[in-house]
Protein backbone atom coordinates (compact mmCIF):
# COMPACT_ATOMS: atom_id res chain seq x y z
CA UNK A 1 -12.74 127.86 118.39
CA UNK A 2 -15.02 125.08 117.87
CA UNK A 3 -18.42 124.61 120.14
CA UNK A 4 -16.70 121.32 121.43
CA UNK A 5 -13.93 122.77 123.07
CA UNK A 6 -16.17 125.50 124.51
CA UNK A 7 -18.74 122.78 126.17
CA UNK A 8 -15.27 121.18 127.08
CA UNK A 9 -13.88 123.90 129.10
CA UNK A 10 -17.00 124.72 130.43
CA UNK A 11 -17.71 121.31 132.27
CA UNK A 12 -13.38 121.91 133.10
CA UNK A 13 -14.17 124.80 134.49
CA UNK A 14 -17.25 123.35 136.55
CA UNK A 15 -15.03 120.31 137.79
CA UNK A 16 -12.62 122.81 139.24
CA UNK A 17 -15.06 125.04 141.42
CA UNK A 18 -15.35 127.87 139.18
CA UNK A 19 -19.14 129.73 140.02
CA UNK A 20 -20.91 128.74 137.42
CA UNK A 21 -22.28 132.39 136.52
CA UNK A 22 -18.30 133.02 136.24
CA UNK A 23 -18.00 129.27 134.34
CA UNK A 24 -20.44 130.73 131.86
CA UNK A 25 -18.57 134.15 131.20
CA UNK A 26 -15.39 132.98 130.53
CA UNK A 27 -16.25 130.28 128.03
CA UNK A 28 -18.86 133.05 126.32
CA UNK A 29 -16.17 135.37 125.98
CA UNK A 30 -13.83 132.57 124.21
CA UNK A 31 -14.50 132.21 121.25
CA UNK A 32 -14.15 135.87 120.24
CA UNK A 33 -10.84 136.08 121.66
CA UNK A 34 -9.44 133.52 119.80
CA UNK A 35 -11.46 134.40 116.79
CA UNK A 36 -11.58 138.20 115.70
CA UNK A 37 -13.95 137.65 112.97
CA UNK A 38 -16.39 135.72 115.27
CA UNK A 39 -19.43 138.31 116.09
CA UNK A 40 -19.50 137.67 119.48
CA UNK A 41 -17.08 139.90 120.94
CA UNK A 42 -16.51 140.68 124.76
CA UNK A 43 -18.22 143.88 124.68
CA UNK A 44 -21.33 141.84 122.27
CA UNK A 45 -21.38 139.48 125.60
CA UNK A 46 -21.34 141.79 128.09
CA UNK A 47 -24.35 143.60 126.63
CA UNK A 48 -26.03 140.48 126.19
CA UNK A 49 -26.27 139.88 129.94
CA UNK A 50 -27.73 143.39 130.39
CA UNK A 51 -29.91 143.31 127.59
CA UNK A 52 -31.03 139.86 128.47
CA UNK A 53 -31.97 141.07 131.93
CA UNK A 54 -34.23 143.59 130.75
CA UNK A 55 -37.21 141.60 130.80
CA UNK A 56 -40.88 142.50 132.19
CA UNK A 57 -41.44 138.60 132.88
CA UNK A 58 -38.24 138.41 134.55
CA UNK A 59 -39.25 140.44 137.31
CA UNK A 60 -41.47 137.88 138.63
CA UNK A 61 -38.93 135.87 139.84
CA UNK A 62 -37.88 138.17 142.72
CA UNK A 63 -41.21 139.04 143.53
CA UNK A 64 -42.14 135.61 143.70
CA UNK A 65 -38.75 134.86 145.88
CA UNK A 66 -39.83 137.84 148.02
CA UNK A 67 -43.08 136.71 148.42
CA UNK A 68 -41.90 132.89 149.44
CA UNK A 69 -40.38 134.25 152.01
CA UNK A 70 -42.66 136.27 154.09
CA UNK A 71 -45.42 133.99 153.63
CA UNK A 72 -42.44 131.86 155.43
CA UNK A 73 -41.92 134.14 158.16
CA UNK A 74 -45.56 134.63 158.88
CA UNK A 75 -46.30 130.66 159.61
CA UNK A 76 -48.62 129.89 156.73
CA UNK A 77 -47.78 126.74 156.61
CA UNK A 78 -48.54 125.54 159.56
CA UNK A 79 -51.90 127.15 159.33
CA UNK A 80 -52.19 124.93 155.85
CA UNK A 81 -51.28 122.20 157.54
CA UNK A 82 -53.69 122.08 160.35
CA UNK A 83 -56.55 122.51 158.04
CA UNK A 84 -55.61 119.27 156.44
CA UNK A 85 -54.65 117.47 158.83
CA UNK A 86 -58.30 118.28 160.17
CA UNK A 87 -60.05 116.11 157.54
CA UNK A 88 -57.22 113.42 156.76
CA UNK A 89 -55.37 113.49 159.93
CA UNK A 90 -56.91 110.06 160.98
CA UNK A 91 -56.72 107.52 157.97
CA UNK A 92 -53.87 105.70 157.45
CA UNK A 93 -51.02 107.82 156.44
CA UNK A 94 -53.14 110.90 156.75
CA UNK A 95 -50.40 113.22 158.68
CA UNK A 96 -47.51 112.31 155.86
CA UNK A 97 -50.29 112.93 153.36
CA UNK A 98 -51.19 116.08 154.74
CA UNK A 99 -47.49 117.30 154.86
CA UNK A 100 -47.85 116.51 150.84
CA UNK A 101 -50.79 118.21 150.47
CA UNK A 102 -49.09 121.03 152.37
CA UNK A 103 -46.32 120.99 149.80
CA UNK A 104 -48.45 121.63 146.92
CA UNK A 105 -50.02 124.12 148.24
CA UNK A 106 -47.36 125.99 149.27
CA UNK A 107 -45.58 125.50 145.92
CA UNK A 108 -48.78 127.73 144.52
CA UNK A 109 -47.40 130.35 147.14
CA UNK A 110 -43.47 130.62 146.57
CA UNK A 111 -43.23 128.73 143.32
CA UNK A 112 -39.61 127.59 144.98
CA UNK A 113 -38.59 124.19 145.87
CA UNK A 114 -36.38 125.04 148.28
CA UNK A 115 -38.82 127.29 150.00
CA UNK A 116 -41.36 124.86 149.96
CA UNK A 117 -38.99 121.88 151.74
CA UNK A 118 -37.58 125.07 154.32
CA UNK A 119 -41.04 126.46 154.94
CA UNK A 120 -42.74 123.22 155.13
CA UNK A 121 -40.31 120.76 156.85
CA UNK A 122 -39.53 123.24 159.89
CA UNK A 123 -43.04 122.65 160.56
CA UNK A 124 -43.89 119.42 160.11
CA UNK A 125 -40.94 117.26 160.26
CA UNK A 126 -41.01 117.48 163.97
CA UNK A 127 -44.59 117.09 164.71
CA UNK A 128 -44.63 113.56 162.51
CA UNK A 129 -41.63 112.52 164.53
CA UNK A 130 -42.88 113.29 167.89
CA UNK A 131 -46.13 111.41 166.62
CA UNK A 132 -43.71 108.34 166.00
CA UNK A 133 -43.30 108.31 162.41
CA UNK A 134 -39.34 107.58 161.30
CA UNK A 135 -37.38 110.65 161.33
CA UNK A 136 -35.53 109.81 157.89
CA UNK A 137 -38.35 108.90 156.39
CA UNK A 138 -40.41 112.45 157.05
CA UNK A 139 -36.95 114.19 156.14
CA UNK A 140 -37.01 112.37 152.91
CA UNK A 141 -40.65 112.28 151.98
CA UNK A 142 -40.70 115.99 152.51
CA UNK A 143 -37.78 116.58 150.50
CA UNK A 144 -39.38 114.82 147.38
CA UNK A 145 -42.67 116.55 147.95
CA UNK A 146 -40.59 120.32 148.36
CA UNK A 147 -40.01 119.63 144.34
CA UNK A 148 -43.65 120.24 143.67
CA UNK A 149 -43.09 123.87 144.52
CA UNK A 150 -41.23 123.73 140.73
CA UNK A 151 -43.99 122.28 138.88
CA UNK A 152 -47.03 123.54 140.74
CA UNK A 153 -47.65 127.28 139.13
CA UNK A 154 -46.72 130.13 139.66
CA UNK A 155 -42.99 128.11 138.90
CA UNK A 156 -39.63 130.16 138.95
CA UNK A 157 -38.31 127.48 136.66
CA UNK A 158 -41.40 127.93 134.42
CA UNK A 159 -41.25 131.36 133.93
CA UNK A 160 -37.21 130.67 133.44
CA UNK A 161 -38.37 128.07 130.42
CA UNK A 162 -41.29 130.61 128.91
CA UNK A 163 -38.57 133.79 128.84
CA UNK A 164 -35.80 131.23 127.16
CA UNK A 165 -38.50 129.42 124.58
CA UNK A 166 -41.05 132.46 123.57
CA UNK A 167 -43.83 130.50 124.71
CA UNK A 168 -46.82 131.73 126.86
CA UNK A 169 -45.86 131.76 130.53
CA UNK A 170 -49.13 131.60 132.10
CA UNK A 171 -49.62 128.70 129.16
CA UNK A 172 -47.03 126.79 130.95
CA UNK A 173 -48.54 127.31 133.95
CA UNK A 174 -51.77 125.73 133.40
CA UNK A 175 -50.16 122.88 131.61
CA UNK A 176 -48.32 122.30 135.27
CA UNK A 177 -51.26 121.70 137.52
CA UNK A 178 -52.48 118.63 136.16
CA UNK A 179 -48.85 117.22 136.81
CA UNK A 180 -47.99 118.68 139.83
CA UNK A 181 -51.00 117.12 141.21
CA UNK A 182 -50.54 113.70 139.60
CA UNK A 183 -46.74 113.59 141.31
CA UNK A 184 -48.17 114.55 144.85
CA UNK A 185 -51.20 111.92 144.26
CA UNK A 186 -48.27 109.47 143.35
CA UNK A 187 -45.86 110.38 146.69
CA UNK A 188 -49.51 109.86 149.20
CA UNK A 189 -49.69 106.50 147.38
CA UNK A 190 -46.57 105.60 148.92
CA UNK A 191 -47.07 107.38 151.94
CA UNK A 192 -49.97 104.86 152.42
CA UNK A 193 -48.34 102.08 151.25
CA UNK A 194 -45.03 102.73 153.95
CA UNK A 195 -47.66 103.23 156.56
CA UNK A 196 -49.64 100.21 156.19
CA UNK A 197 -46.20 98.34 155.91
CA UNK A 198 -44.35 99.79 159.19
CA UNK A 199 -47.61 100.68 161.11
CA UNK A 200 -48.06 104.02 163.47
CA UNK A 201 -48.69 105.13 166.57
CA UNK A 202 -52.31 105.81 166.25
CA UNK A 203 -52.75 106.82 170.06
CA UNK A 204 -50.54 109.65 169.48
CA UNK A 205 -51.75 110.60 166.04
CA UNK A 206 -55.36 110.63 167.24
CA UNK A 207 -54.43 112.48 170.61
CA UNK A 208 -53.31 115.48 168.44
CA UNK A 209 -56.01 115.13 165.78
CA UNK A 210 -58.24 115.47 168.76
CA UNK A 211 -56.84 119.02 169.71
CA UNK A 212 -56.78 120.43 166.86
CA UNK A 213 -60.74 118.79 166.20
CA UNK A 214 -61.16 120.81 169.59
CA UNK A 215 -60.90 123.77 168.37
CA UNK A 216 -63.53 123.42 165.61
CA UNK A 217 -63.68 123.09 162.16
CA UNK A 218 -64.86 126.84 161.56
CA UNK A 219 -61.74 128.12 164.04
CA UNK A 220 -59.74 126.07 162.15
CA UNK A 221 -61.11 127.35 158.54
CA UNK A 222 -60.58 130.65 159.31
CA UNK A 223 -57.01 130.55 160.74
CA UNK A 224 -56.49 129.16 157.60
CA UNK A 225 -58.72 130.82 154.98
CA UNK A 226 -56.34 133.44 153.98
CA UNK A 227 -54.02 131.21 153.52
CA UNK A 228 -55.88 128.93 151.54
CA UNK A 229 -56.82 132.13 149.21
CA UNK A 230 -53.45 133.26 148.48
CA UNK A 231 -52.84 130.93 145.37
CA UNK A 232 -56.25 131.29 144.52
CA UNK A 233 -55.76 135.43 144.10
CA UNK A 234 -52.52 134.59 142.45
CA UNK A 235 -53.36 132.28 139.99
CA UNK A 236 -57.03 133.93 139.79
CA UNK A 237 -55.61 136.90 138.57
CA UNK A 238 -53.40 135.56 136.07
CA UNK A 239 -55.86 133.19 134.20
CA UNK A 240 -58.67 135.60 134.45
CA UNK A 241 -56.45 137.67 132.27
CA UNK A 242 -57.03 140.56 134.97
CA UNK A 243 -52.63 140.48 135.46
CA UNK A 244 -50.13 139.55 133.85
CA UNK A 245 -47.67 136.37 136.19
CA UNK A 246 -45.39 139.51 136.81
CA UNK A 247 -48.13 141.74 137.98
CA UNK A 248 -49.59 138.62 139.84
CA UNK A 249 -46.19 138.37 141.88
CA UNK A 250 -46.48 141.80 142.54
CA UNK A 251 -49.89 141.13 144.01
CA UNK A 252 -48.65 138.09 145.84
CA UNK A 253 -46.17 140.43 147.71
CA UNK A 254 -48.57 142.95 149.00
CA UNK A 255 -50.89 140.44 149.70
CA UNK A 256 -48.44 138.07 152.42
CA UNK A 257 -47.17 141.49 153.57
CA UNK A 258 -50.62 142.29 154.30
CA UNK A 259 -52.19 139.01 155.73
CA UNK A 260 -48.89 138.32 157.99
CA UNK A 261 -48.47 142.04 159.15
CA UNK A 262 -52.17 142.90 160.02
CA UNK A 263 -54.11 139.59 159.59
CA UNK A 264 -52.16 137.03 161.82
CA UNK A 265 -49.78 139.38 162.99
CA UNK A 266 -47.13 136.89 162.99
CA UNK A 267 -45.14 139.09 161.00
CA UNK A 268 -43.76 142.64 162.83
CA UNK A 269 -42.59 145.46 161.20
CA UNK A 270 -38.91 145.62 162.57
CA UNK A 271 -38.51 141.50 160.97
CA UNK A 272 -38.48 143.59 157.59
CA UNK A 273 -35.50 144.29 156.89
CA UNK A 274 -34.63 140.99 157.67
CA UNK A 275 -37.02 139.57 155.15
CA UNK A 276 -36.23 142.09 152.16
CA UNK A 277 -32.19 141.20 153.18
CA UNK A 278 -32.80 137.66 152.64
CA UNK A 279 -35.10 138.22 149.19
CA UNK A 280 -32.10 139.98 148.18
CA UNK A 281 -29.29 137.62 149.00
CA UNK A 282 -30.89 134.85 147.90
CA UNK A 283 -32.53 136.83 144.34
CA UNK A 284 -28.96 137.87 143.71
CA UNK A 285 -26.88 134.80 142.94
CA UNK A 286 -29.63 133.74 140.44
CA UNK A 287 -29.14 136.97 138.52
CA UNK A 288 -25.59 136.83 137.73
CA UNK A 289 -26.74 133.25 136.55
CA UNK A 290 -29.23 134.33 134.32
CA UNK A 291 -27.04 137.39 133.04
CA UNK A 292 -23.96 134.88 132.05
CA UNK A 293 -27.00 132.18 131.16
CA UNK A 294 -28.26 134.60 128.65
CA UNK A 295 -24.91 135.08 127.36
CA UNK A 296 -23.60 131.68 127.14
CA UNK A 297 -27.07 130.89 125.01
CA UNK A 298 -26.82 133.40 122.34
CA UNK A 299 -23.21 132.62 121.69
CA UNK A 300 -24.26 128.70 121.25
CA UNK A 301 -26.94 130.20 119.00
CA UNK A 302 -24.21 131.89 116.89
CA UNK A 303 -21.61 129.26 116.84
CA UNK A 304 -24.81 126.99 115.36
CA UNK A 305 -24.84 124.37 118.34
CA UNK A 306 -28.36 123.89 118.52
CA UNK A 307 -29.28 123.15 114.85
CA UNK A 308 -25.52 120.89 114.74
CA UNK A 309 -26.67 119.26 117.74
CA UNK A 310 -30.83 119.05 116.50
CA UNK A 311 -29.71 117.85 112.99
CA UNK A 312 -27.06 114.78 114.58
CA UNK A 313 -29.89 113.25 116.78
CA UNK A 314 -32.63 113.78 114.44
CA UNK A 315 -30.42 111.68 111.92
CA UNK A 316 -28.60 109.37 114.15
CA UNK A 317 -32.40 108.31 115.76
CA UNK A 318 -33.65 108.86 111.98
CA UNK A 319 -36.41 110.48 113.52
CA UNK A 320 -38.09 107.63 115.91
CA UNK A 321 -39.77 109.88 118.55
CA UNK A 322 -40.18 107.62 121.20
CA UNK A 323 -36.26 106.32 121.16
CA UNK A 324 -35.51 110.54 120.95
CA UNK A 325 -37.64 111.37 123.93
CA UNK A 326 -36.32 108.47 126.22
CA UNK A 327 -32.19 109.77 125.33
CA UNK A 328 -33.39 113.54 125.96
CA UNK A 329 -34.88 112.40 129.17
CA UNK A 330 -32.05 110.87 130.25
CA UNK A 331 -29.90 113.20 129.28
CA UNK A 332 -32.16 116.07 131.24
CA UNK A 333 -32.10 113.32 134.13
CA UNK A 334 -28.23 113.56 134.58
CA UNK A 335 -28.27 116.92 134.43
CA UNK A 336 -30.54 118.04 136.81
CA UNK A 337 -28.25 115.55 139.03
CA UNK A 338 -25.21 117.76 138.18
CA UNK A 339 -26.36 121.59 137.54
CA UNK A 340 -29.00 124.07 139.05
CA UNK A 341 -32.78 124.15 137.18
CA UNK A 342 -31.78 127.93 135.69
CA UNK A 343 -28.74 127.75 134.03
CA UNK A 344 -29.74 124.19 132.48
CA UNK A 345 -33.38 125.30 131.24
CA UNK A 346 -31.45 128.82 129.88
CA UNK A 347 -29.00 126.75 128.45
CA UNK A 348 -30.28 123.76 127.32
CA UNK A 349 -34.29 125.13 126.02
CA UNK A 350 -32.79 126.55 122.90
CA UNK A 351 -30.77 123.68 122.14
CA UNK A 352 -33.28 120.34 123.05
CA UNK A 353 -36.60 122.67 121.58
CA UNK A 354 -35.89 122.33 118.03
CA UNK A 355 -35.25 119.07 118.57
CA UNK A 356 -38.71 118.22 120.21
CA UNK A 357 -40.44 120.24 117.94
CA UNK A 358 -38.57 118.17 114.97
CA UNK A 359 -40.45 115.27 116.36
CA UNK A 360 -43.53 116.62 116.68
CA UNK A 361 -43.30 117.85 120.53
CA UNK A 362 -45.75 120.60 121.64
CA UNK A 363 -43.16 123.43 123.11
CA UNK A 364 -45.49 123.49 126.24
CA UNK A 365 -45.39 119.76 126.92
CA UNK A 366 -41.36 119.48 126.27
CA UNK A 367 -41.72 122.36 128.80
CA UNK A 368 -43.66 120.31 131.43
CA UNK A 369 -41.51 117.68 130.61
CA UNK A 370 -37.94 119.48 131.17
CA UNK A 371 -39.14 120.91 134.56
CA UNK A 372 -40.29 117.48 136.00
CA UNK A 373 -36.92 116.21 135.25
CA UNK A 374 -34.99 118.98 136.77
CA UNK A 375 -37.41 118.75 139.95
CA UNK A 376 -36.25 115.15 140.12
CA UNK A 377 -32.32 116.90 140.28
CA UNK A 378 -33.59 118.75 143.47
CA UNK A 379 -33.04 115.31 145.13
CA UNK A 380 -30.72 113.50 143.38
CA UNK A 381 -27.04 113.86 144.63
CA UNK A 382 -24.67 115.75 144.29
CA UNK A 383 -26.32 118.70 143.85
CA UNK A 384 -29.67 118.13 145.29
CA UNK A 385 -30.49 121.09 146.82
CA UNK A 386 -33.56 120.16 148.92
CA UNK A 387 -32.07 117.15 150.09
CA UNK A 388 -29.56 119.62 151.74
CA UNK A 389 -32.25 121.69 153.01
CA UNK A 390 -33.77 118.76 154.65
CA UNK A 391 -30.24 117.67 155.71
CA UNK A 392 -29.81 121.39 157.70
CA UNK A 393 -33.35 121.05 159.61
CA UNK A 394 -32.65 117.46 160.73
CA UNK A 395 -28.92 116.98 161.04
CA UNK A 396 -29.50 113.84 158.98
CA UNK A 397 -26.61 113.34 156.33
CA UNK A 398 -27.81 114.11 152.53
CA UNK A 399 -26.62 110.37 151.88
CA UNK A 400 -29.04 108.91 154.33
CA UNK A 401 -32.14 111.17 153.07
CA UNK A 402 -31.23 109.97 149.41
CA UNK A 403 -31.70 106.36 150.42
CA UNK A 404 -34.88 106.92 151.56
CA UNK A 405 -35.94 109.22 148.98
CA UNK A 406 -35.13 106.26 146.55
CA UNK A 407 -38.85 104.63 146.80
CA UNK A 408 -40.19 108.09 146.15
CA UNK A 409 -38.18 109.07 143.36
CA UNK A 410 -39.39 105.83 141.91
CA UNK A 411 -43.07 107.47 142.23
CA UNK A 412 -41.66 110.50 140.35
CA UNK A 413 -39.93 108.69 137.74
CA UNK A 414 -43.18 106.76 136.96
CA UNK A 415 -45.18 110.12 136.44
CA UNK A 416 -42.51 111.79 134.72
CA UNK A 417 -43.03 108.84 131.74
CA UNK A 418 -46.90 109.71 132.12
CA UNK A 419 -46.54 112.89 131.12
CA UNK A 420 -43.84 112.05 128.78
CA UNK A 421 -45.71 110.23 126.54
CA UNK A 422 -49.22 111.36 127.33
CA UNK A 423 -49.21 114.96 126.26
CA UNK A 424 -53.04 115.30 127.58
CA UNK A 425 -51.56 115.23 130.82
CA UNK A 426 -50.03 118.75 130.28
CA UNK A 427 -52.59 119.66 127.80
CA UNK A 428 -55.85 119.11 128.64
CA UNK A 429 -56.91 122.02 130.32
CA UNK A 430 -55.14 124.49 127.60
């Protein structure tokens, strides 16, 4: 069976509903049923997925899920918000801004989009629209700014890209602040710009800016300090070499379990099970990904795909790097628009690395590179997942939150050819 009519029936099978875990196991076991001499036999794929599963940075992922989600339940954001909407709360656009700042820090919590829009936008969404800002336009703006959770470390989809490439994962992680921060500058640029176009209710916003200045700056602080510390710890720890990003997401665990249970008490101890339930279902779909993932990759790797597919672009661009890194973009572009970030970095890394590499691409920049674009698929229909998010805390179709997201991926797009063809931007602090 040739590797064309395996990516064939694999996009069949996706057009038809098929899970994509179970998309991915039936076009992995393929070829070696039609092919007895191929090496990849059922019983080759089936250990595959176990044997790719075994994996000490793997284990991160659900801890970091696990820890997402308490910090969650315990009301840390809100506590991050309020400490900057304390100092920005008052210039123009400060409240959106501070919702983005909120974003980014939160990302350095739960390393989840989606956590960061849910955990996030329950918040603030309705305290900018009961301030008078436009509901769509909060929906949206915090939708975009949720995909920072992906790029700002500790990432789910970085670790995803460092297990499926071999490179460093806390590497990758340093290489994604610089970015991360450079996207969320980008989104409060806009922020202001909508602002100072469509005005606000500046009564209202300084009414509420005056509470919260009520209660002090050092009340506020110290609501907020241990939530302010938690990505410090966790990133701390891994670049001080003191823990490895798994053992780091351990710590990150014990720590929200700690701070929400005993330090604001906002957690209790019978919302547990609830909590570990939840880390569980949601942990659980993304393994039988990654098993079938795994799979799916080492067959391509067999059947020769990536050097077929490295060799016909490398000749067909006859090597021009920036005409090869605008095509891959593009190409990474649609796809984040049509599959989830972990089966396309699994699937696509070992195929598209070569290739950048050919051309002179650092492996942590392409990594930087292939994230950004997938965090742009978080709000792109039809997949979009935190523009469905956003859609289930507002009631405001996913159509109408893409049209205003528009303006903002525009903001995204423009950083995303920054750090495409300024490697410092991912680089300089390595």
């Amino acid at each position: 069976m040739s590797s064309a009519v395996v990516m064939i029936l694999f996009f069949v099978c996706l057009l038809i509903a098929i899970p994509i875990s179970v998309s991915l196991g039936i076009v992995s076991v393929l070829p070696g049923v039609f092919d007895s001499s191929f090496t990849a036999s059922a019983s080759y794929v089936i250990r595959s997925m176990f044997g790719g599963l075994d994996s000490f940075p793997l284990l991160a992922v659900p801890m970091f899920i696990l820890s997402g989600i308490i910090m969650a339940r315990g009301g840390i954001s809100k506590r991050l918000f309020d400490l900057f909407a304390y100092f920005i709360g008052k210039r123009t656009a400060g409240l959106p801004c501070a919702a983005v700042v909120t974003c980014l820090f939160y990302g350095a919590i739960s390393g989840s989009g989606i956590a960061t829009v849910a955990a996030v936008g329950s918040m603030t969404i309705p305290l900018l629209v009961h301030l008078g800002y436009d509901k769509k336009f909060c929906t949206a703006l915090v939708a975009v700014a949720g995909s920072l959770g992906v790029i700002i470390p500790p990432s789910i989809p970085f670790i995803m890209y460092g297990m499926a490439s071999g490179v460093s994962v806390s590497d990758i992680f340093i290489a994604g602040i610089i970015p991360g921060i450079l996207i969320g500058v980008l989104l409060m640029v806009y922020a202001v710009y909508y602002c100072r176009k469509n005005g606000e209710d500046k009564e209202k916003i300084n009414e509420e800016i005056g509470k919260l200045r009520e209660k002090g700056l050092w009340r506020v602080f110290r609501s907020s300090f241990f939530a302010v510390l938690s990505p410090v710890i966790i990133l701390g720890c891994i670049y001080s070499g003191v823990a490895s990003p798994t053992e780091a997401a351990v710590i990150s665990v014990f720590y929200s379990l700690i701070i929400s249970l005993f330090v604001y008490r906002s957690l209790q101890w019978r919302e547990l099970y609830a909590v570990f339930s939840e880390a569980v279902k949601t942990y659980a779909p993304i393994l039988f990904i990654l098993a079938a993932s795994i799979a799916f990759s080492r067959v391509l790797t067999l059947m020769q795909v990536p050097q077929t597919i490295s060799t016909w672009i490398l000749d067909s661009f006859a090597g021009n790097k920036v005409l090869i890194l605008i095509v891959v973009n593009i190409f990474l572009l649609f796809v984040g628009m049509v599959m989830d970030t972990t089966p396309a970095i699994l699937i696509l890394t070992p195929i598209l690395l070569p290739i950048m590499n050919g051309v002179g691409v650092d492996s942590i920049h392409f990594g930087v590179m292939m994230v950004v674009n997938l965090a742009i698929g978080f709000v792109t229909p039809p997949i979009g997942v935190n523009l469905f998010v956003a859609s289930s805390l507002t009631d405001i179709p996913v159509v109408q939150i893409a049209k205003r997201a528009l303006p903002m991926i525009g903001y995204f797009l423009i950083a995303l050819i920054l750090i495409t063809f300024i490697p410092q931007i991912s680089l300089a602090l390595l």
